[in-house]
C-alpha atoms as a PDB file:
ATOM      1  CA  UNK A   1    -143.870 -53.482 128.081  1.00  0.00           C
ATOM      2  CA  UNK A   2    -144.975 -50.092 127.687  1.00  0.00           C
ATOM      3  CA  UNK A   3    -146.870 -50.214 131.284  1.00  0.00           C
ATOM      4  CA  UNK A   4    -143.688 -51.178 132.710  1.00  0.00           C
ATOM      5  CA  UNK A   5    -141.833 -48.568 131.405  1.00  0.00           C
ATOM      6  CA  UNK A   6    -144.501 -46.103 132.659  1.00  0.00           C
ATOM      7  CA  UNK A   7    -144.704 -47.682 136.025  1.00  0.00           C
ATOM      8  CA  UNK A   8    -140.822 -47.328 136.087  1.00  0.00           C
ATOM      9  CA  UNK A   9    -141.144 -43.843 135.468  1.00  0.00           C
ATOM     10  CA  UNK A  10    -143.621 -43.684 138.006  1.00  0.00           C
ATOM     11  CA  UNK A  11    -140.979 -45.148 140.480  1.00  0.00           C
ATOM     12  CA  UNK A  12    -138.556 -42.446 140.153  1.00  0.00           C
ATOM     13  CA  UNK A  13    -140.373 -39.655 140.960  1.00  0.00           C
ATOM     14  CA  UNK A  14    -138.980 -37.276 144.294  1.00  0.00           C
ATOM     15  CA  UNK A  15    -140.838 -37.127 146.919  1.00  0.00           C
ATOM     16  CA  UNK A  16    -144.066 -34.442 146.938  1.00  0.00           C
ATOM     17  CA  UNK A  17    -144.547 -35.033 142.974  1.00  0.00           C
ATOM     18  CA  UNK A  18    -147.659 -36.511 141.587  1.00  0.00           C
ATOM     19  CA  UNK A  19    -147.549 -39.325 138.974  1.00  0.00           C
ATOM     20  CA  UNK A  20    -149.458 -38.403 135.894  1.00  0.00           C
ATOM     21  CA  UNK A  21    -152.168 -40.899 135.418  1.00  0.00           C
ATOM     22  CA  UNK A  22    -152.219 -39.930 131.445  1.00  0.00           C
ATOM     23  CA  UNK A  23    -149.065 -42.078 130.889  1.00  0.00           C
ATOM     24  CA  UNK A  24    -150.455 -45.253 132.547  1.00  0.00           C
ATOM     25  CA  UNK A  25    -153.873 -45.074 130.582  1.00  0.00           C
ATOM     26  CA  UNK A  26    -151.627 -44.332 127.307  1.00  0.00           C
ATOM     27  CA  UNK A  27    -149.553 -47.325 128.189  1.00  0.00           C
ATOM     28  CA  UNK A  28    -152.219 -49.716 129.083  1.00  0.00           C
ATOM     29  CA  UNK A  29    -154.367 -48.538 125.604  1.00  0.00           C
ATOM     30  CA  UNK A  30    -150.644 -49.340 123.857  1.00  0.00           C
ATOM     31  CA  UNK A  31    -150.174 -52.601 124.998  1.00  0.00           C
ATOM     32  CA  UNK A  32    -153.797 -53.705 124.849  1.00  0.00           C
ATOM     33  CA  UNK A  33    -153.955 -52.421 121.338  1.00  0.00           C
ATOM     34  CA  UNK A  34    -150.725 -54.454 120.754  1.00  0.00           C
ATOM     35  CA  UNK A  35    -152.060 -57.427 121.822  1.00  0.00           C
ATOM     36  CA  UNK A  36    -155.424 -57.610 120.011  1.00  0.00           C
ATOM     37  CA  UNK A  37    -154.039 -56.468 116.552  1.00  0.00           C
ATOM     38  CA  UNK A  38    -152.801 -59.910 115.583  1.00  0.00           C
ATOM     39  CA  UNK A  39    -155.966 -61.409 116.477  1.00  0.00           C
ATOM     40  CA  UNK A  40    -158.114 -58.710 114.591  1.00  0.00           C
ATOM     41  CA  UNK A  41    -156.015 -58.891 111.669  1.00  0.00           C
ATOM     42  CA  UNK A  42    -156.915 -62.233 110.316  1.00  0.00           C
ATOM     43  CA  UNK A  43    -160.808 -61.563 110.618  1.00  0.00           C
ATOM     44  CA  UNK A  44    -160.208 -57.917 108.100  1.00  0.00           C
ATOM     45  CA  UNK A  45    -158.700 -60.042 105.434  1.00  0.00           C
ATOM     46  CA  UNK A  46    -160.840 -63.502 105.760  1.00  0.00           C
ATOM     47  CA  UNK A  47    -160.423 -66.581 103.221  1.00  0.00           C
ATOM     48  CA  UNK A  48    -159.930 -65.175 100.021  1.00  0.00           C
ATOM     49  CA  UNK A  49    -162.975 -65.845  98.192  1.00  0.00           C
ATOM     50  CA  UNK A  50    -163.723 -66.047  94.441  1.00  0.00           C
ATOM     51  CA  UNK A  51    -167.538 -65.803  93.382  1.00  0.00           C
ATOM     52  CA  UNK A  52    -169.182 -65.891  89.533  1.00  0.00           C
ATOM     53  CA  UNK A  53    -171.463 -63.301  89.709  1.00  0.00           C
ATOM     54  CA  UNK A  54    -172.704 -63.748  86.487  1.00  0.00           C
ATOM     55  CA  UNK A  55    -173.527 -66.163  84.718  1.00  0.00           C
ATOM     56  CA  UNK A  56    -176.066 -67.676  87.753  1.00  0.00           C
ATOM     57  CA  UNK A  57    -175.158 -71.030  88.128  1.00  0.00           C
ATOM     58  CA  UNK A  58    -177.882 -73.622  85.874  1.00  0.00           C
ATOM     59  CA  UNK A  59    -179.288 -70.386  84.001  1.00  0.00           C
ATOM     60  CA  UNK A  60    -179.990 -70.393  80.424  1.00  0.00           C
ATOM     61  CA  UNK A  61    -178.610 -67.544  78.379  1.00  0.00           C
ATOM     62  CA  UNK A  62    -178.373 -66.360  74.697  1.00  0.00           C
ATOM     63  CA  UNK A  63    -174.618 -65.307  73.514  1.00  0.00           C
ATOM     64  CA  UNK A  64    -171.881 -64.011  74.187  1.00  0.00           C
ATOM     65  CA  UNK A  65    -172.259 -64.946  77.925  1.00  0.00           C
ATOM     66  CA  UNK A  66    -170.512 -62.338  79.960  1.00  0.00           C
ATOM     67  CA  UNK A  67    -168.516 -64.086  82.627  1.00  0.00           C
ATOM     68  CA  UNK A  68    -168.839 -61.854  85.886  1.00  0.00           C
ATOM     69  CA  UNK A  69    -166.244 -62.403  88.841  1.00  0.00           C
ATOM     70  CA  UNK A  70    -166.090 -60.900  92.621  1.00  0.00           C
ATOM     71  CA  UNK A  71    -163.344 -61.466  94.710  1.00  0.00           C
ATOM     72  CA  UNK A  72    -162.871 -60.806  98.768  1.00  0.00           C
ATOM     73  CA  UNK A  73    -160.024 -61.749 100.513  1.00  0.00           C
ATOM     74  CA  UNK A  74    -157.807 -60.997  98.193  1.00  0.00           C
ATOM     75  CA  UNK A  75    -156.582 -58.019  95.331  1.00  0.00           C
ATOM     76  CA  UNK A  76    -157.094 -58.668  91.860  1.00  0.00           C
ATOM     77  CA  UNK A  77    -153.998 -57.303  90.078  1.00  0.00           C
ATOM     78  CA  UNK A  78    -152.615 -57.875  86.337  1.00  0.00           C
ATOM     79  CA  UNK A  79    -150.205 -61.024  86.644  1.00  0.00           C
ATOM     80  CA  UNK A  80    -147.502 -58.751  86.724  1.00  0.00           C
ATOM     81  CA  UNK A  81    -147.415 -57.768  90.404  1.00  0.00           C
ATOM     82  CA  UNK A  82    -145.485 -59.603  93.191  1.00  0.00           C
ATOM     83  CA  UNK A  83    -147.318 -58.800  96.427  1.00  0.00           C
ATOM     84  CA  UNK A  84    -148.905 -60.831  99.004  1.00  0.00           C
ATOM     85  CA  UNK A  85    -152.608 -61.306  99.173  1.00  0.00           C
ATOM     86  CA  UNK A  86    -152.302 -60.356  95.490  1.00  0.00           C
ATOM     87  CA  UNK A  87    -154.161 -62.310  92.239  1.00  0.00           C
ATOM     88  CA  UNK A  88    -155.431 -62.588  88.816  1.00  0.00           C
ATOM     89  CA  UNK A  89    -158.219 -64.744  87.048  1.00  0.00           C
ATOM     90  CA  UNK A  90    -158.269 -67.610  85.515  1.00  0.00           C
ATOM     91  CA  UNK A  91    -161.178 -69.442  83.823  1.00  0.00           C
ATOM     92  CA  UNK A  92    -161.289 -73.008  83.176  1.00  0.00           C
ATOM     93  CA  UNK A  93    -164.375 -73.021  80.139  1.00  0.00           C
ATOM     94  CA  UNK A  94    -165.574 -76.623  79.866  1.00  0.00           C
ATOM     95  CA  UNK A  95    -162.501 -78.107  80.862  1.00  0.00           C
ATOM     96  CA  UNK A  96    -160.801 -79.259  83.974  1.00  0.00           C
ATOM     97  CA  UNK A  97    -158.553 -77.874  86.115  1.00  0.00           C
ATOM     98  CA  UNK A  98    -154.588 -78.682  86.040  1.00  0.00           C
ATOM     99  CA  UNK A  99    -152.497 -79.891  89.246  1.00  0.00           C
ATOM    100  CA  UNK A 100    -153.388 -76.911  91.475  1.00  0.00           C
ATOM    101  CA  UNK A 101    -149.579 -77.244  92.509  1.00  0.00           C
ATOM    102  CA  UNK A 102    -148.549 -76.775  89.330  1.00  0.00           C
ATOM    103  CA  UNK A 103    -148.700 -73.353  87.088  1.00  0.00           C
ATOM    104  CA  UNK A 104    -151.611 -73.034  84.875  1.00  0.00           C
ATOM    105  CA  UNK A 105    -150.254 -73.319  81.318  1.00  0.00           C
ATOM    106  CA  UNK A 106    -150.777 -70.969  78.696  1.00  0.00           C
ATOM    107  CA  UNK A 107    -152.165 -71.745  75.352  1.00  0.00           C
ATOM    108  CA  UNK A 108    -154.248 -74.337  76.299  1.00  0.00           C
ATOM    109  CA  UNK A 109    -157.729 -74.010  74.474  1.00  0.00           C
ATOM    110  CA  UNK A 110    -160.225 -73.412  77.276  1.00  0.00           C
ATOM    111  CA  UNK A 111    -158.214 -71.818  79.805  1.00  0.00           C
ATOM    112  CA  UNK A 112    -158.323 -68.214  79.527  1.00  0.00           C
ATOM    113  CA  UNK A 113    -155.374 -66.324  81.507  1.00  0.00           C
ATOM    114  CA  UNK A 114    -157.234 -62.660  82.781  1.00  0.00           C
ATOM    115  CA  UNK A 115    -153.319 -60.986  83.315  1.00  0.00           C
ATOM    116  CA  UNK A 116    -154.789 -57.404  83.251  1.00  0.00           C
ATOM    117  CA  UNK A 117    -156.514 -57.551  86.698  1.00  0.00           C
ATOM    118  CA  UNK A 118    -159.675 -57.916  84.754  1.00  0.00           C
ATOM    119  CA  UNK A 119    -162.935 -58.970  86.392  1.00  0.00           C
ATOM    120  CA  UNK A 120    -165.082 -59.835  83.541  1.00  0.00           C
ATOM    121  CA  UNK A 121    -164.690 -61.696  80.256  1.00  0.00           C
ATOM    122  CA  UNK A 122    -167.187 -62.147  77.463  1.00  0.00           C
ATOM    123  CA  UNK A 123    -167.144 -65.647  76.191  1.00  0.00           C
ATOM    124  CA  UNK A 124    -168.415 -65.073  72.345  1.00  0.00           C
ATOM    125  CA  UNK A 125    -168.062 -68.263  70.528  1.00  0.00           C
ATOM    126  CA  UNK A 126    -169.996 -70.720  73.037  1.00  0.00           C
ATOM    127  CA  UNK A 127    -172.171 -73.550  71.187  1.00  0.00           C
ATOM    128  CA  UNK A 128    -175.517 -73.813  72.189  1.00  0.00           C
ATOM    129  CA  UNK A 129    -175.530 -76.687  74.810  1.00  0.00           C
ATOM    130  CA  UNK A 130    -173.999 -77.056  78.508  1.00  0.00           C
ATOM    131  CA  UNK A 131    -171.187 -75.418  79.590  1.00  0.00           C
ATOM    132  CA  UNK A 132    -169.366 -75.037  82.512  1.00  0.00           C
ATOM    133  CA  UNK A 133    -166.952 -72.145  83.779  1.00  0.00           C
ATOM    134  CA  UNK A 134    -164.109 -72.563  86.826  1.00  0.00           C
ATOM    135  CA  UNK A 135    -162.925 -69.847  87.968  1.00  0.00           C
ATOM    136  CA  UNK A 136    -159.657 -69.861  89.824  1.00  0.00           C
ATOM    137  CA  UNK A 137    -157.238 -67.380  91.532  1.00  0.00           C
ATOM    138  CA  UNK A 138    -153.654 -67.305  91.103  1.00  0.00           C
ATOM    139  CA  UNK A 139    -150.889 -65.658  91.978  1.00  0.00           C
ATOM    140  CA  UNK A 140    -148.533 -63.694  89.377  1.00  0.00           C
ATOM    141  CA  UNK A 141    -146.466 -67.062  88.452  1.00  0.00           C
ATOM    142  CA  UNK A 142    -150.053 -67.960  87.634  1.00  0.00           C
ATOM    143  CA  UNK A 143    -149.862 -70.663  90.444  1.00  0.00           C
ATOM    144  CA  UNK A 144    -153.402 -70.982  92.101  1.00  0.00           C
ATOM    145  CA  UNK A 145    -153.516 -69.478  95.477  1.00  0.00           C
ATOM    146  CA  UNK A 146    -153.679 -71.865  97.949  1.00  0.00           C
ATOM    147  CA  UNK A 147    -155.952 -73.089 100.083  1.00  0.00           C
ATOM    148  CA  UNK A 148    -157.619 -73.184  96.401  1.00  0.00           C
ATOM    149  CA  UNK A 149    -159.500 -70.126  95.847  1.00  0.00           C
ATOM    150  CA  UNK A 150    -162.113 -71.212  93.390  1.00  0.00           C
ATOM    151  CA  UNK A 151    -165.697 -71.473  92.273  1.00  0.00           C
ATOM    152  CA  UNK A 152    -167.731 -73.212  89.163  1.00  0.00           C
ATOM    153  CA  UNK A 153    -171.238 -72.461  87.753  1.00  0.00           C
ATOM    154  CA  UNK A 154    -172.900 -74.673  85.072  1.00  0.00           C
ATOM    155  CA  UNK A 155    -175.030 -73.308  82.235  1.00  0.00           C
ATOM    156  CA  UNK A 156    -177.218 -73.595  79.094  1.00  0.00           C
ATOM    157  CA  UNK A 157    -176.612 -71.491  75.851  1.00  0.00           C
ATOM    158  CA  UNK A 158    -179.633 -71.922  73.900  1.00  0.00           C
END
């Protein structure tokens, strides 16, 4: 639209007057601009992505086992913010995860709700055995994001 208008401009000039070649490059870098934003936008953010760093999935480890998390795709913020492409941890230890429709309940031994924006969490009273950790991003009514952002390891404390 912008080309028009600086084509129309263009138009009107009196006779013996030059047309300034400045607006028609401005235009056309305007427009082109405006038309591959939305298409470069999407590739910026990506998939929002939830890794566990730490522990390496089927390691053996002494306790406390330090639960590591990286994120892309998305901000890790305490539960309390409402924004979009926003999200906190949670970590399913040893136990499966609820309706991913549905919000993660609270008090539930083995889920662990990380509110604070944290990105780590040191699991201290693991048994020696197998264990498994899910971790899974949700937004601040602690609904999972969706598609599911999520990721497991599986682990020995010995």
């Amino acid at each position: 639209m912008l080309l028009t208008e600086a084509s129309t401009q263009e138009s009107k000039l009196d006779a013996g007057q030059e047309a300034n070649p400045v607006k028609i490059r401005i235009a056309t870098l305007v427009l082109g601009a405006a038309i591959l934003l939305p298409v470069a936008a999407p590739a910026q953010t990506g998939r929002a992505k939830v890794k566990i760093v730490a522990p390496a999935n089927g390691a053996t480890v002494s306790g406390p086992v330090k639960v590591v998390l990286q994120a892309t795709g998305v901000e890790i913020v305490p539960a309390t913010v409402e924004r979009p492409g926003t999200g906190h941890h949670h970590l399913f230890v040893d136990h499966d995860l609820t309706p991913v429709d549905d919000t993660i309940p609270r008090g539930v031994t083995g889920i662990l709700h990380l509110g604070r924006g944290q990105t780590e969490f040191v699991l201290d009273s693991l048994a020696p055995g197998p264990h498994r950790v899910i971790a899974v991003v949700a937004d601040w009514k602690h609904v999972p994001l969706k598609p599911l952002v999520a990721d497991t390891v599986r682990f020995t404390v010995k």
